[in-house]
Protein backbone atom coordinates (compact mmCIF):
# COMPACT_ATOMS: atom_id res chain seq x y z
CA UNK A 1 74.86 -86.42 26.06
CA UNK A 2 70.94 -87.17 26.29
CA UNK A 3 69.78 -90.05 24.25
CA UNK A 4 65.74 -90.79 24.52
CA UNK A 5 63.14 -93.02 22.81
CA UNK A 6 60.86 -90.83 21.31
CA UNK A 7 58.68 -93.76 19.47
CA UNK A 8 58.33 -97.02 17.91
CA UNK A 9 59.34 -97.98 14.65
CA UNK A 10 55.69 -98.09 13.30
CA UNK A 11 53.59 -98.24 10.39
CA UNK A 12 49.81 -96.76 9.86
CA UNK A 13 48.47 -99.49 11.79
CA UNK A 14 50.94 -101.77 13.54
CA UNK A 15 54.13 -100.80 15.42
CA UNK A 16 57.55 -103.10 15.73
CA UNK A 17 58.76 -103.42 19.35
CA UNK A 18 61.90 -104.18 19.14
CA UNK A 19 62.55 -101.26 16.65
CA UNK A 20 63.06 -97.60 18.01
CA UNK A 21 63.32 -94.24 17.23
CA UNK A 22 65.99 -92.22 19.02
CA UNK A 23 66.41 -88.33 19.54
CA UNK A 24 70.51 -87.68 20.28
CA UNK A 25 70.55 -84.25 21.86
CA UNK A 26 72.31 -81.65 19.64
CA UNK A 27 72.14 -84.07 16.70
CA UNK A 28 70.25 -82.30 13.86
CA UNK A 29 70.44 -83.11 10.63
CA UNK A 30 71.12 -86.42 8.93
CA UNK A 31 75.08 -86.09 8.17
CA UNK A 32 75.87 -85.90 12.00
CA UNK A 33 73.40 -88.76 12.92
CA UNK A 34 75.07 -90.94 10.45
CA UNK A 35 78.48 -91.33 13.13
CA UNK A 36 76.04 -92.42 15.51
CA UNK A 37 75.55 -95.55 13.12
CA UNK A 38 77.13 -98.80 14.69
CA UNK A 39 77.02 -97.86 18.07
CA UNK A 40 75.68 -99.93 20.88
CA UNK A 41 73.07 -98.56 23.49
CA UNK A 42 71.32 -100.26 26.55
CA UNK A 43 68.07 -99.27 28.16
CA UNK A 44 68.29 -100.03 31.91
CA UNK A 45 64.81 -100.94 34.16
CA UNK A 46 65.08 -102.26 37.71
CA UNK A 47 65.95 -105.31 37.34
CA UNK A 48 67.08 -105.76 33.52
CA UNK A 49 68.29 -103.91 30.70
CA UNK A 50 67.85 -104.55 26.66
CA UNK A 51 70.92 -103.92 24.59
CA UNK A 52 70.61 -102.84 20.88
CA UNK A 53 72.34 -101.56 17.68
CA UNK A 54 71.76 -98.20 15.99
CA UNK A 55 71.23 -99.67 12.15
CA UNK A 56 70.25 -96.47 9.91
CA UNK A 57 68.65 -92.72 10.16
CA UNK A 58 65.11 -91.55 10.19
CA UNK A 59 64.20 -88.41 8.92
CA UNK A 60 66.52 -85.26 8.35
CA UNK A 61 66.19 -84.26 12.20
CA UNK A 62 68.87 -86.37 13.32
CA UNK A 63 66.81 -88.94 14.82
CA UNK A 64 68.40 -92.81 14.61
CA UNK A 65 66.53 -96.10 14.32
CA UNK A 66 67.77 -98.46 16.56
CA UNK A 67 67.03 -102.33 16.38
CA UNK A 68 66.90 -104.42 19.81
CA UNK A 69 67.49 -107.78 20.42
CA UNK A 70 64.33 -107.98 22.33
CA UNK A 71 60.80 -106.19 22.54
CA UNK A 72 61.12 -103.39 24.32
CA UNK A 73 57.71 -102.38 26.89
CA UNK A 74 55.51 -99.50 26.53
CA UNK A 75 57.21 -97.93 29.79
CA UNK A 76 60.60 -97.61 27.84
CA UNK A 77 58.90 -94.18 25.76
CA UNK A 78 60.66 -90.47 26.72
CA UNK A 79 63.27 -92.98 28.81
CA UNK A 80 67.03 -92.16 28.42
CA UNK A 81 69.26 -94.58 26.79
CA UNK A 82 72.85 -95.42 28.13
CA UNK A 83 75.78 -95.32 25.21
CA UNK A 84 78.22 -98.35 25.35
């Protein structure tokens, strides 16, 4: 299964780090993204990875917003996302 950040959680003219939006492949519509709710997820870089918590659902495309414990860098966009 492919997990990737598609974007940050964001508003018309700011946008929250630590807040992301996920796209779960073969996850479409709300009712299946809603398992997904709960779950722990870790973005690895070289040296470190950034652990977070998928909190609630975004849309009715089966996307997931998923709260970090720590910003995450502008790098970390289109990168896949390990399930725990």
């Amino acid at each position: 299964m492919v997990i990737k950040i598609v974007s940050f959680k964001r508003g018309r003219k700011t946008q929250n780090l630590r807040q992301a939006v996920l796209k779960i492949e073969k996850v479409s519509t709300k009712e299946e993204a809603k398992k997904y709710i709960g779950k722990k997820v870790e973005v690895s870089f070289s040296k470190n990875s950034i652990r977070g918590v998928v909190t609630k659902t975004h849309g009715d495309n089966g996307r997931v917003v998923v709260r970090f414990r720590r910003g995450l860098p502008g790098q970390a966009l289109t990168k896949e996302v390990k399930s725990l």
